[in-house]
PDB file of N, CA and C in Angstrom:
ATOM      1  N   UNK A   1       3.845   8.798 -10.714  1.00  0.00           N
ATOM      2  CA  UNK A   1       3.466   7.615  -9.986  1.00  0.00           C
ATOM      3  C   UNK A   1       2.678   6.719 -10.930  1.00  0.00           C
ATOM      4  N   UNK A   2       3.010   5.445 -10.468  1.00  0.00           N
ATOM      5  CA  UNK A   2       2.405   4.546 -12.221  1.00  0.00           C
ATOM      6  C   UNK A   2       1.755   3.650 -11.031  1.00  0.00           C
ATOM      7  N   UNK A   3       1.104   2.562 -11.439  1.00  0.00           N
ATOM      8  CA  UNK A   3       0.328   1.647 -10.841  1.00  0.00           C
ATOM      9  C   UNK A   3       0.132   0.459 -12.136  1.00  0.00           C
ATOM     10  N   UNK A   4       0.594  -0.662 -11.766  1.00  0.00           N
ATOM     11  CA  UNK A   4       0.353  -1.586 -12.913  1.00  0.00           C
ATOM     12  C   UNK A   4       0.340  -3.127 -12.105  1.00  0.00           C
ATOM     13  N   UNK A   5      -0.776  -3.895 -12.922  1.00  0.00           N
ATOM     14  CA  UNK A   5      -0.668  -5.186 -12.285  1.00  0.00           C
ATOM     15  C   UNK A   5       0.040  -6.265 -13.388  1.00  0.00           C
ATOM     16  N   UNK A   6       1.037  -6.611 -12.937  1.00  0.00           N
ATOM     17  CA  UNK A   6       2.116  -7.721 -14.027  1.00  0.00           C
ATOM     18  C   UNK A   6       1.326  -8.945 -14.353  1.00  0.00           C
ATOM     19  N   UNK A   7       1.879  -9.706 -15.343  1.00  0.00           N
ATOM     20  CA  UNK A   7       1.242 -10.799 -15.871  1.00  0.00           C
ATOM     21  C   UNK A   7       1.332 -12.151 -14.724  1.00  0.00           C
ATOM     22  N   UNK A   8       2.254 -11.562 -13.484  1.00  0.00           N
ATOM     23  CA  UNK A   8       2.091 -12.833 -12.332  1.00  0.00           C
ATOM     24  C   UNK A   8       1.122 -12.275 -11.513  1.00  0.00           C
ATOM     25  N   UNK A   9       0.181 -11.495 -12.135  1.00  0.00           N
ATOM     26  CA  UNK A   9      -0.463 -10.988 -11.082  1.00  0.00           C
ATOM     27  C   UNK A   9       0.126  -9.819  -9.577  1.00  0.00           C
ATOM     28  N   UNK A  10       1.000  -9.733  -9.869  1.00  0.00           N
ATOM     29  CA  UNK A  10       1.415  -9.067  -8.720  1.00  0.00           C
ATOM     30  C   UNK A  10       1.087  -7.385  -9.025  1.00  0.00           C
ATOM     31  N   UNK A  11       0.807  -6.873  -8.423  1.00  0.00           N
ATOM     32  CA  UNK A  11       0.579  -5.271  -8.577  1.00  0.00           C
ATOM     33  C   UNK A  11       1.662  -4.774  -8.169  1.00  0.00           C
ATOM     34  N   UNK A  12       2.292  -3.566  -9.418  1.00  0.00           N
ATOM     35  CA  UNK A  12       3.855  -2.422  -8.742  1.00  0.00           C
ATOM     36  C   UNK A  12       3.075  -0.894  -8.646  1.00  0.00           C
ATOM     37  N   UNK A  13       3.420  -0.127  -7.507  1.00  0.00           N
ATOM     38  CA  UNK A  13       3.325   0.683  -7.726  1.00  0.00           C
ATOM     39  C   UNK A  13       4.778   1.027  -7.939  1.00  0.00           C
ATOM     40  N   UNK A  14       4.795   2.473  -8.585  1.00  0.00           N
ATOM     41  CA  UNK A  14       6.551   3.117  -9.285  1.00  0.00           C
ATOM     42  C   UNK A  14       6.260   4.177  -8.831  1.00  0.00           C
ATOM     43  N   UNK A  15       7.162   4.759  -8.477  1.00  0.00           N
ATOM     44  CA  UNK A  15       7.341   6.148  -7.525  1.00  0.00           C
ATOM     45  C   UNK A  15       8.271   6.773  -7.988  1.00  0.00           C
ATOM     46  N   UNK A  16       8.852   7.860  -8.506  1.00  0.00           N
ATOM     47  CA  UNK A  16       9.573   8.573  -9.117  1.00  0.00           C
ATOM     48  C   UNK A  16       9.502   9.896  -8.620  1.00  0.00           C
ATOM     49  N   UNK A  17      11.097  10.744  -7.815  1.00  0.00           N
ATOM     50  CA  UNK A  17      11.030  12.038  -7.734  1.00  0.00           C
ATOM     51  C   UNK A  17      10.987  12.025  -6.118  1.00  0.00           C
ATOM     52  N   UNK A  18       9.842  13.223  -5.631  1.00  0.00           N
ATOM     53  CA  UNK A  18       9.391  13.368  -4.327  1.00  0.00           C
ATOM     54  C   UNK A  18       8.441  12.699  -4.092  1.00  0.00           C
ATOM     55  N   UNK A  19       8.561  11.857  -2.836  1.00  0.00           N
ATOM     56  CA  UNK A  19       7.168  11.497  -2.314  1.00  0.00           C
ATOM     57  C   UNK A  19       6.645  12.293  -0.929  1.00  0.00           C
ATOM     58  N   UNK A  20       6.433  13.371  -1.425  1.00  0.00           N
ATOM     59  CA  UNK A  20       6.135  14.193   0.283  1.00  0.00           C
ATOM     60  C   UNK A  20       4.332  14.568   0.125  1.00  0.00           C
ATOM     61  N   UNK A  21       4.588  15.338   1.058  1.00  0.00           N
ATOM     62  CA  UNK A  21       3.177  15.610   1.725  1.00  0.00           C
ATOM     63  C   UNK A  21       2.239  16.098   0.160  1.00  0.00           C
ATOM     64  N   UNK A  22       2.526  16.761  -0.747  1.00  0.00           N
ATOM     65  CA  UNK A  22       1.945  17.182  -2.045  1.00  0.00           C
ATOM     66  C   UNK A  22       1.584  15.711  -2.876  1.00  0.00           C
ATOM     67  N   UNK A  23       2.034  14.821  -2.785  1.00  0.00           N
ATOM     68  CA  UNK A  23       2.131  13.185  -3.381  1.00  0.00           C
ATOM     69  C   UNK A  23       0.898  11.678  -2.697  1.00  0.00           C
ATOM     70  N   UNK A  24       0.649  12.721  -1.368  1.00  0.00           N
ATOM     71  CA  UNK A  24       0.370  11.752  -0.710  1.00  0.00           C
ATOM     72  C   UNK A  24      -1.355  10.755  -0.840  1.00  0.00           C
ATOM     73  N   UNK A  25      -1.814  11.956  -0.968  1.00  0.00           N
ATOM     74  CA  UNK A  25      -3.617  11.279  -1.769  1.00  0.00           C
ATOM     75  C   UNK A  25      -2.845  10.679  -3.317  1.00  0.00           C
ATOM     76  N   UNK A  26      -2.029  10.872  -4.216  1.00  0.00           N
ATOM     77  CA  UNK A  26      -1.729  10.099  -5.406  1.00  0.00           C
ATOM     78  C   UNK A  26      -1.082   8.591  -4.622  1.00  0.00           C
ATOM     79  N   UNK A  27      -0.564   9.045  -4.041  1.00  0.00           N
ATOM     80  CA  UNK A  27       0.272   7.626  -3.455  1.00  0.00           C
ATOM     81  C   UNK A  27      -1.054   6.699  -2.432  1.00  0.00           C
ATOM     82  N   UNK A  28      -1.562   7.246  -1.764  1.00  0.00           N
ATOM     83  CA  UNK A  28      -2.936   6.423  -1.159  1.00  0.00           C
ATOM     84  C   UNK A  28      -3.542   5.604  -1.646  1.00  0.00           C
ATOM     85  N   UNK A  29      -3.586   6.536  -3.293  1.00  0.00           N
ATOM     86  CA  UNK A  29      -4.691   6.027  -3.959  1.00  0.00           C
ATOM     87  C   UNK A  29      -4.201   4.800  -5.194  1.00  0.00           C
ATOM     88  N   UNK A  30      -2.593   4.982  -5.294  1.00  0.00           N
ATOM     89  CA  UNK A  30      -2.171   4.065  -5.884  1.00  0.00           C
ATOM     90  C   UNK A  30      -2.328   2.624  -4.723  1.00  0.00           C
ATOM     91  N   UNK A  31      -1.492   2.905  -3.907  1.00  0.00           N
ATOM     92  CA  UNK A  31      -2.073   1.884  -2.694  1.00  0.00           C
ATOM     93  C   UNK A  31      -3.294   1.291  -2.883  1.00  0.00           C
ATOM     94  N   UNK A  32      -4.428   2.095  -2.639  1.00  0.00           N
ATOM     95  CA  UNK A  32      -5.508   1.021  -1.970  1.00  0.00           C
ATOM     96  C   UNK A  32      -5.838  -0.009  -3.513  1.00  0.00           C
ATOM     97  N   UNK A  33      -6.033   1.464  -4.849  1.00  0.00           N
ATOM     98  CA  UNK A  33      -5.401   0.537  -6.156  1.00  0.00           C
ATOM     99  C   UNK A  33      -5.337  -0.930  -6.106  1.00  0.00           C
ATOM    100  N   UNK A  34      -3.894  -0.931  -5.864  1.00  0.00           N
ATOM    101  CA  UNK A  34      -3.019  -2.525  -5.977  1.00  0.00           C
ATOM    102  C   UNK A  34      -3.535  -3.053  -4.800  1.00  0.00           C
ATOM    103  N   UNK A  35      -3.502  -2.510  -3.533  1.00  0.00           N
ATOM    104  CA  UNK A  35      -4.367  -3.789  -2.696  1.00  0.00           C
ATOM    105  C   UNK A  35      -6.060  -4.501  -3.088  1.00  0.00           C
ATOM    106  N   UNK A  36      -6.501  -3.527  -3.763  1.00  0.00           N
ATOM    107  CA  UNK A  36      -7.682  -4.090  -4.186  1.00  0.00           C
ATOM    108  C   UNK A  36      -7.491  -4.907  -5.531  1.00  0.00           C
ATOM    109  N   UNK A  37      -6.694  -4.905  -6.475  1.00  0.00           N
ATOM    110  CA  UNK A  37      -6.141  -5.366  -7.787  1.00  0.00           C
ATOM    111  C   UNK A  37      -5.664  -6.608  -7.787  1.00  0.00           C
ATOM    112  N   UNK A  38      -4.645  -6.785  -5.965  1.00  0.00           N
ATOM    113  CA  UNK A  38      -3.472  -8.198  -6.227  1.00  0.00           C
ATOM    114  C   UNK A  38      -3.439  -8.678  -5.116  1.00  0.00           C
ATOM    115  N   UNK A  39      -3.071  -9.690  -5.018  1.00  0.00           N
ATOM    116  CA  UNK A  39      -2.588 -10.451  -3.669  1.00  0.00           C
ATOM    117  C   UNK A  39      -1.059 -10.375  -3.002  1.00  0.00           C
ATOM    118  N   UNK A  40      -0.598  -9.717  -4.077  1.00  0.00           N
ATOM    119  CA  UNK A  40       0.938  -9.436  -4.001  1.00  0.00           C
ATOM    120  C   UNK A  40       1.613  -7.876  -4.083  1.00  0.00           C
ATOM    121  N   UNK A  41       1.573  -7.155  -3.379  1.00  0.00           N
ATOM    122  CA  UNK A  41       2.040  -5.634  -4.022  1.00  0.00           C
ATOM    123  C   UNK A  41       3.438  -5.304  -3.439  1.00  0.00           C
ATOM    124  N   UNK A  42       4.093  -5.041  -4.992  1.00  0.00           N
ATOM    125  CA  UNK A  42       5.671  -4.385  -5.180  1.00  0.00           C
ATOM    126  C   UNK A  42       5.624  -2.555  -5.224  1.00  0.00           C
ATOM    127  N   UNK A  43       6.311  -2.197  -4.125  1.00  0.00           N
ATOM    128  CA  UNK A  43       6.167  -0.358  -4.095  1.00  0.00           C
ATOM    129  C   UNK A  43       7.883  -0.445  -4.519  1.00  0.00           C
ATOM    130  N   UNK A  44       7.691   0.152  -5.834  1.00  0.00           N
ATOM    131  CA  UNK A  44       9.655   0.461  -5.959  1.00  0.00           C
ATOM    132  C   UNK A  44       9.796   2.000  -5.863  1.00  0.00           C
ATOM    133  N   UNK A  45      10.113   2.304  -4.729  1.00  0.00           N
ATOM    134  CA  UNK A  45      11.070   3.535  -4.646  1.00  0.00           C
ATOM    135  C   UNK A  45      12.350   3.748  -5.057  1.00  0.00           C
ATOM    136  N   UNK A  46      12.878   3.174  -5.871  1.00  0.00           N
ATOM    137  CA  UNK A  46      14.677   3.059  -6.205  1.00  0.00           C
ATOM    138  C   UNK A  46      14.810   4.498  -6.345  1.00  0.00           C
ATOM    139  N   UNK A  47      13.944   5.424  -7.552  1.00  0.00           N
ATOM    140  CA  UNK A  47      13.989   6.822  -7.912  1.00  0.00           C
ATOM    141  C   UNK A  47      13.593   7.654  -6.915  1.00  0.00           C
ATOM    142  N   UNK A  48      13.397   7.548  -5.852  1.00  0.00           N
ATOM    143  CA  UNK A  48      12.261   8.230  -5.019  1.00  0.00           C
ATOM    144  C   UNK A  48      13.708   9.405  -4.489  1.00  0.00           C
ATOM    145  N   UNK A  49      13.821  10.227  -4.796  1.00  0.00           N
ATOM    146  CA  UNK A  49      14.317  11.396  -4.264  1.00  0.00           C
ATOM    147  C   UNK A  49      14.487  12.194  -2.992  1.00  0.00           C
ATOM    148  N   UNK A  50      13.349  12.188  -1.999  1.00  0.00           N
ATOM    149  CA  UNK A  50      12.707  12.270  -0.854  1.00  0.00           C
ATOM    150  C   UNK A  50      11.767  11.745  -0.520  1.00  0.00           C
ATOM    151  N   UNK A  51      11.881  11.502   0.642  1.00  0.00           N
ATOM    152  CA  UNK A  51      10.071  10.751   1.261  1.00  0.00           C
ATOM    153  C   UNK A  51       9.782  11.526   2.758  1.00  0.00           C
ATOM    154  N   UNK A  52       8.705  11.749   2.571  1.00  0.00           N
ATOM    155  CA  UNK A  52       8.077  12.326   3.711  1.00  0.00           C
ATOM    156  C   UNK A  52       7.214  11.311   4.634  1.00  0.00           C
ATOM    157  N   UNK A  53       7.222  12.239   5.939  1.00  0.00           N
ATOM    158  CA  UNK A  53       7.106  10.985   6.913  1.00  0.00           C
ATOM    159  C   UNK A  53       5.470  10.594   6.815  1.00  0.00           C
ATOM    160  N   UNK A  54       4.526  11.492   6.367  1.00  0.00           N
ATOM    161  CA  UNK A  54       3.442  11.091   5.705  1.00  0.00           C
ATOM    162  C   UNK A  54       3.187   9.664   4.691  1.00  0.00           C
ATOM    163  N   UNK A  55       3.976   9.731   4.104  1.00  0.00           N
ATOM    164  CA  UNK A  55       4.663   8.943   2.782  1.00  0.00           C
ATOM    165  C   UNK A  55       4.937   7.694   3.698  1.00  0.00           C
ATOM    166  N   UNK A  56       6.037   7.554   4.756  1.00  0.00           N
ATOM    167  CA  UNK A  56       6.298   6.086   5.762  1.00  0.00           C
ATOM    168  C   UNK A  56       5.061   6.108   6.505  1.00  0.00           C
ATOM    169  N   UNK A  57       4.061   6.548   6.714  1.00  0.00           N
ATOM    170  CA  UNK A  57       2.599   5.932   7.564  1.00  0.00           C
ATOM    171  C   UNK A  57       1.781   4.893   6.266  1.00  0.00           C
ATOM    172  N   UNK A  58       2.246   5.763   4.974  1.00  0.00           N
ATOM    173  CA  UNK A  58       0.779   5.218   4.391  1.00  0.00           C
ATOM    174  C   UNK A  58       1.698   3.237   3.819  1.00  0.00           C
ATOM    175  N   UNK A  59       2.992   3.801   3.745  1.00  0.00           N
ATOM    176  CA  UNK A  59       3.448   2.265   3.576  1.00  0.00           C
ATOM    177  C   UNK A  59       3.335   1.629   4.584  1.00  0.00           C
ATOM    178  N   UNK A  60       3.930   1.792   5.661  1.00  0.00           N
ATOM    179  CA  UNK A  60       2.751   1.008   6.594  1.00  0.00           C
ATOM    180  C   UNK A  60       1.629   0.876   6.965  1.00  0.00           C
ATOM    181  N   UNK A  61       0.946   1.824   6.628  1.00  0.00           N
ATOM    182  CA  UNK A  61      -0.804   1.459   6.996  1.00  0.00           C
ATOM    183  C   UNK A  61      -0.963   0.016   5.640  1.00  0.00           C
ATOM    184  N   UNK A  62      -0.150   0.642   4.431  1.00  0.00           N
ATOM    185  CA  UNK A  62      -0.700  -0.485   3.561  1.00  0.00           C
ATOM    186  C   UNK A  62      -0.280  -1.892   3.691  1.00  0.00           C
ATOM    187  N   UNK A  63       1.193  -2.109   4.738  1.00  0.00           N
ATOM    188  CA  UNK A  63       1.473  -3.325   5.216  1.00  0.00           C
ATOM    189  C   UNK A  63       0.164  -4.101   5.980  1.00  0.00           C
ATOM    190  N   UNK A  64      -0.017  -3.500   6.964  1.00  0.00           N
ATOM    191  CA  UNK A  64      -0.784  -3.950   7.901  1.00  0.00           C
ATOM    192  C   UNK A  64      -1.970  -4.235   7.489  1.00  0.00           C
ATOM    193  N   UNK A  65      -2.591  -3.416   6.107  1.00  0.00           N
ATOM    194  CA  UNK A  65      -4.017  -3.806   5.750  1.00  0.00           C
ATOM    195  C   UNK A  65      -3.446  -4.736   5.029  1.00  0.00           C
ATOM    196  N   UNK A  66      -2.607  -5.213   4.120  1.00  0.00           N
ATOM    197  CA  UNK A  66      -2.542  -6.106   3.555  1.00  0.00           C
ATOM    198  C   UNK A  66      -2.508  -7.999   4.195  1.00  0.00           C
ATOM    199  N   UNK A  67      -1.790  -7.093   5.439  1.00  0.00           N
ATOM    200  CA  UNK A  67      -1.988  -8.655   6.213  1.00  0.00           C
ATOM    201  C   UNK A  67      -2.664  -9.204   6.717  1.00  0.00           C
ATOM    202  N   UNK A  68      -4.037  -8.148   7.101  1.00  0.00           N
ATOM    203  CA  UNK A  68      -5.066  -8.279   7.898  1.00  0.00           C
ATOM    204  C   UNK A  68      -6.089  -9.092   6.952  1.00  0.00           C
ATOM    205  N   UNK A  69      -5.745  -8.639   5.754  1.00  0.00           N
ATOM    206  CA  UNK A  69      -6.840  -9.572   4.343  1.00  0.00           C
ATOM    207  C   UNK A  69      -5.583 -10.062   3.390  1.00  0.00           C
ATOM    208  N   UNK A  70      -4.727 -10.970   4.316  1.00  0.00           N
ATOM    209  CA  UNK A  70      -4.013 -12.271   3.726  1.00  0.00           C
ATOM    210  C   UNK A  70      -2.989 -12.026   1.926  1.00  0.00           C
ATOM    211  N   UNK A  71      -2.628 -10.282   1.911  1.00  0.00           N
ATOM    212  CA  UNK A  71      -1.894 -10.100   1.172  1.00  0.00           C
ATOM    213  C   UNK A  71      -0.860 -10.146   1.351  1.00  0.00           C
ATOM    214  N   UNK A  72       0.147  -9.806   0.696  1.00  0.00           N
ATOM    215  CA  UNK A  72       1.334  -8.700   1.064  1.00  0.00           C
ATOM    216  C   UNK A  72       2.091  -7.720   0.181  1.00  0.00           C
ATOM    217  N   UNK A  73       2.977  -6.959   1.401  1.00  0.00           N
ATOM    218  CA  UNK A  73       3.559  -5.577   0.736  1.00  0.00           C
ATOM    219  C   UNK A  73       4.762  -5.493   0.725  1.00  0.00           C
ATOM    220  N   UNK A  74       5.536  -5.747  -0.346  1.00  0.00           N
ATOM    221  CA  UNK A  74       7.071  -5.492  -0.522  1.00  0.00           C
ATOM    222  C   UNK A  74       7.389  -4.626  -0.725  1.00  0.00           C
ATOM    223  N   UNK A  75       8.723  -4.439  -0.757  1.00  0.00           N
ATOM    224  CA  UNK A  75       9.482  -3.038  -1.471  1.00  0.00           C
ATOM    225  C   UNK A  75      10.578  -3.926  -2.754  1.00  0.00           C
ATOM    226  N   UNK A  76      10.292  -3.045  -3.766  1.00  0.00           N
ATOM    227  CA  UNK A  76      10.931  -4.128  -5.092  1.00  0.00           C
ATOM    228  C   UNK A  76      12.710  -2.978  -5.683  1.00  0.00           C
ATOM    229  N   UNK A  77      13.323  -3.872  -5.817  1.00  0.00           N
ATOM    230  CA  UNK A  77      14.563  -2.542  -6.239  1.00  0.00           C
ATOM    231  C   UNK A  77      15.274  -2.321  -5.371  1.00  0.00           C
ATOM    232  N   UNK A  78      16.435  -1.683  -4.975  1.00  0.00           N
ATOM    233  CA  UNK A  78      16.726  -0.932  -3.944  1.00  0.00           C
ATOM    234  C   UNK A  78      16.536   0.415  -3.242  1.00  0.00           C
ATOM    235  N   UNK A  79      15.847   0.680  -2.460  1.00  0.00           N
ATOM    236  CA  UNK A  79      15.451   1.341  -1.775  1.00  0.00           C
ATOM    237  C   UNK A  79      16.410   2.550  -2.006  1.00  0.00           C
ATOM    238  N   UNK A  80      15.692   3.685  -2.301  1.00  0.00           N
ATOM    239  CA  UNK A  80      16.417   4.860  -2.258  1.00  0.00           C
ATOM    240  C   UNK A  80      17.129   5.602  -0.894  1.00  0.00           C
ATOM    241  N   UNK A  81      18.090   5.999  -0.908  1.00  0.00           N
ATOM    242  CA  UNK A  81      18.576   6.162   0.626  1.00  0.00           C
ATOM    243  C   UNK A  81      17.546   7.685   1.592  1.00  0.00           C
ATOM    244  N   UNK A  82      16.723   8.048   0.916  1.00  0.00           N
ATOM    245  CA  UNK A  82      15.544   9.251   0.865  1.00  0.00           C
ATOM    246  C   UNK A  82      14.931   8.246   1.949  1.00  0.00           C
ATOM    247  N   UNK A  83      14.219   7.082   1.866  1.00  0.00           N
ATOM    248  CA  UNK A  83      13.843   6.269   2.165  1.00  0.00           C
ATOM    249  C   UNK A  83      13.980   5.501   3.649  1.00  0.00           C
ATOM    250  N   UNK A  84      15.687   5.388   3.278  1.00  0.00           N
ATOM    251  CA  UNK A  84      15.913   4.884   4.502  1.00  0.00           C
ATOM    252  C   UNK A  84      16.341   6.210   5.711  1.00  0.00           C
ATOM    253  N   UNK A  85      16.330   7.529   5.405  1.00  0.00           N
ATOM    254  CA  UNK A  85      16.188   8.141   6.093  1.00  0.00           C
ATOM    255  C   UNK A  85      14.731   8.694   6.640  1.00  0.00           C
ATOM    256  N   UNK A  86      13.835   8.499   6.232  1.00  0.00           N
ATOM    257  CA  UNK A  86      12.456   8.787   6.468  1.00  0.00           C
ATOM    258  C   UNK A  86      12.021   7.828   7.627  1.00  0.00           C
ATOM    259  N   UNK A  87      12.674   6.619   7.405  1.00  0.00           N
ATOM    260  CA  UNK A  87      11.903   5.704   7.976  1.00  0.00           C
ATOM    261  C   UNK A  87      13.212   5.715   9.531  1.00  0.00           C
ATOM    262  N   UNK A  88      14.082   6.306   9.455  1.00  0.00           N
ATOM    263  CA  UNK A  88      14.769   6.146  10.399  1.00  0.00           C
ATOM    264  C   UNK A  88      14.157   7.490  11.742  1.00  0.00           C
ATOM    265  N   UNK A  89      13.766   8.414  10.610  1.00  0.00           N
ATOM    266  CA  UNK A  89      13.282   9.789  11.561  1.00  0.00           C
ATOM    267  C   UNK A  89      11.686   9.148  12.006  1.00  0.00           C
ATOM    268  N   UNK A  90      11.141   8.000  11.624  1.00  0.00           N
ATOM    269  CA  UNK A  90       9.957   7.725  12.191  1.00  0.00           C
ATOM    270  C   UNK A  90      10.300   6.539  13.123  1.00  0.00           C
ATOM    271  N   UNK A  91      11.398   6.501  13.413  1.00  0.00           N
ATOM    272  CA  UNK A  91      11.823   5.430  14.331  1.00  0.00           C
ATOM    273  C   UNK A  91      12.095   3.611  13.738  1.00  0.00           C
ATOM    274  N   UNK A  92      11.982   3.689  13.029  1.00  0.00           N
ATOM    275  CA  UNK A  92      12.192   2.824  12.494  1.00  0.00           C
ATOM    276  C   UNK A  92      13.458   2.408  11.611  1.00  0.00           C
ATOM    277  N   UNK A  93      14.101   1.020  11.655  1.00  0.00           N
ATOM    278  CA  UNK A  93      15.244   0.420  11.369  1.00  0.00           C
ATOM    279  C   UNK A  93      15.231  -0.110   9.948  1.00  0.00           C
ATOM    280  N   UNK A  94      14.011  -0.770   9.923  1.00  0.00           N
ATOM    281  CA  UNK A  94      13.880  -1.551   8.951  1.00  0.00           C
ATOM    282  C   UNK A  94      11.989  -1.500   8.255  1.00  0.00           C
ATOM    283  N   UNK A  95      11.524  -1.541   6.882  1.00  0.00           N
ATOM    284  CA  UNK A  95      10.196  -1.227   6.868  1.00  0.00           C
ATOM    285  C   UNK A  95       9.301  -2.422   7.233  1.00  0.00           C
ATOM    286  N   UNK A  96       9.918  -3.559   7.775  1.00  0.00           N
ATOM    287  CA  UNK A  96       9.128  -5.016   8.340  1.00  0.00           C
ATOM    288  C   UNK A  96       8.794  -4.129   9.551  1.00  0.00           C
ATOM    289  N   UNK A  97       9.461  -3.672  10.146  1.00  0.00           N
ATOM    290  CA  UNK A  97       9.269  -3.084  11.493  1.00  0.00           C
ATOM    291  C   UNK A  97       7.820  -2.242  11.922  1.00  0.00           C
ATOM    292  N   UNK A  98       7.318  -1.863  10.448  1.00  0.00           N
ATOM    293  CA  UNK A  98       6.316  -1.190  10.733  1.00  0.00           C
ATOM    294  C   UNK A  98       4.673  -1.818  10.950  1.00  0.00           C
ATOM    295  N   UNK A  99       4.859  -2.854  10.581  1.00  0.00           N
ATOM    296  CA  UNK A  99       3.386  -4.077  10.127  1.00  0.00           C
ATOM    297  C   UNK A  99       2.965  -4.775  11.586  1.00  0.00           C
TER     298      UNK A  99
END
């Protein structure tokens, strides 16, 4: 898991592999990271292998804090299909859906 803020200012976190329940304080902490770093934060899961449904709360918890203090939270790349099954077993269609 990498964490970097680009020269537009935007903060990426990079996710590579599993993102499950063993990942999840690294992934938090990349989060609060870039929300405290940028006004803009890119999470690319393209590599992401699995995601745990732990893993779809904290991207949305980090949507919602981001909007609440006038940021925001993208997803950069195409979404690994790990991804779009995680977020489908948490009820969800789409990750706007969660904010």
């Amino acid at each position: 898991m990498q964490f970097q803020v680009r020269q537009d200012g935007v903060g990426v976190v990079t996710v590579q592999g599993s993102l499950d329940s063993s990942r999840a304080v690294s992934f938090r902490k990349a989060l609060l990271e870039a929300l405290d770093s940028a006004g803009t934060i890119e999470i690319d899961l393209s590599a992401v292998e699995s995601v745990g449904i732990l893993s779809v709360q904290l991207i949305c918890s980090a949507i919602r804090t981001a909007r609440k203090v006038d940021k925001e939270v993208r997803l950069s790349g195409n979404p690994s299909p790990a991804l779009d099954k995680a977020m489908e077993e948490c009820g969800y269609q789409d990750i706007r859906q969660c904010g």
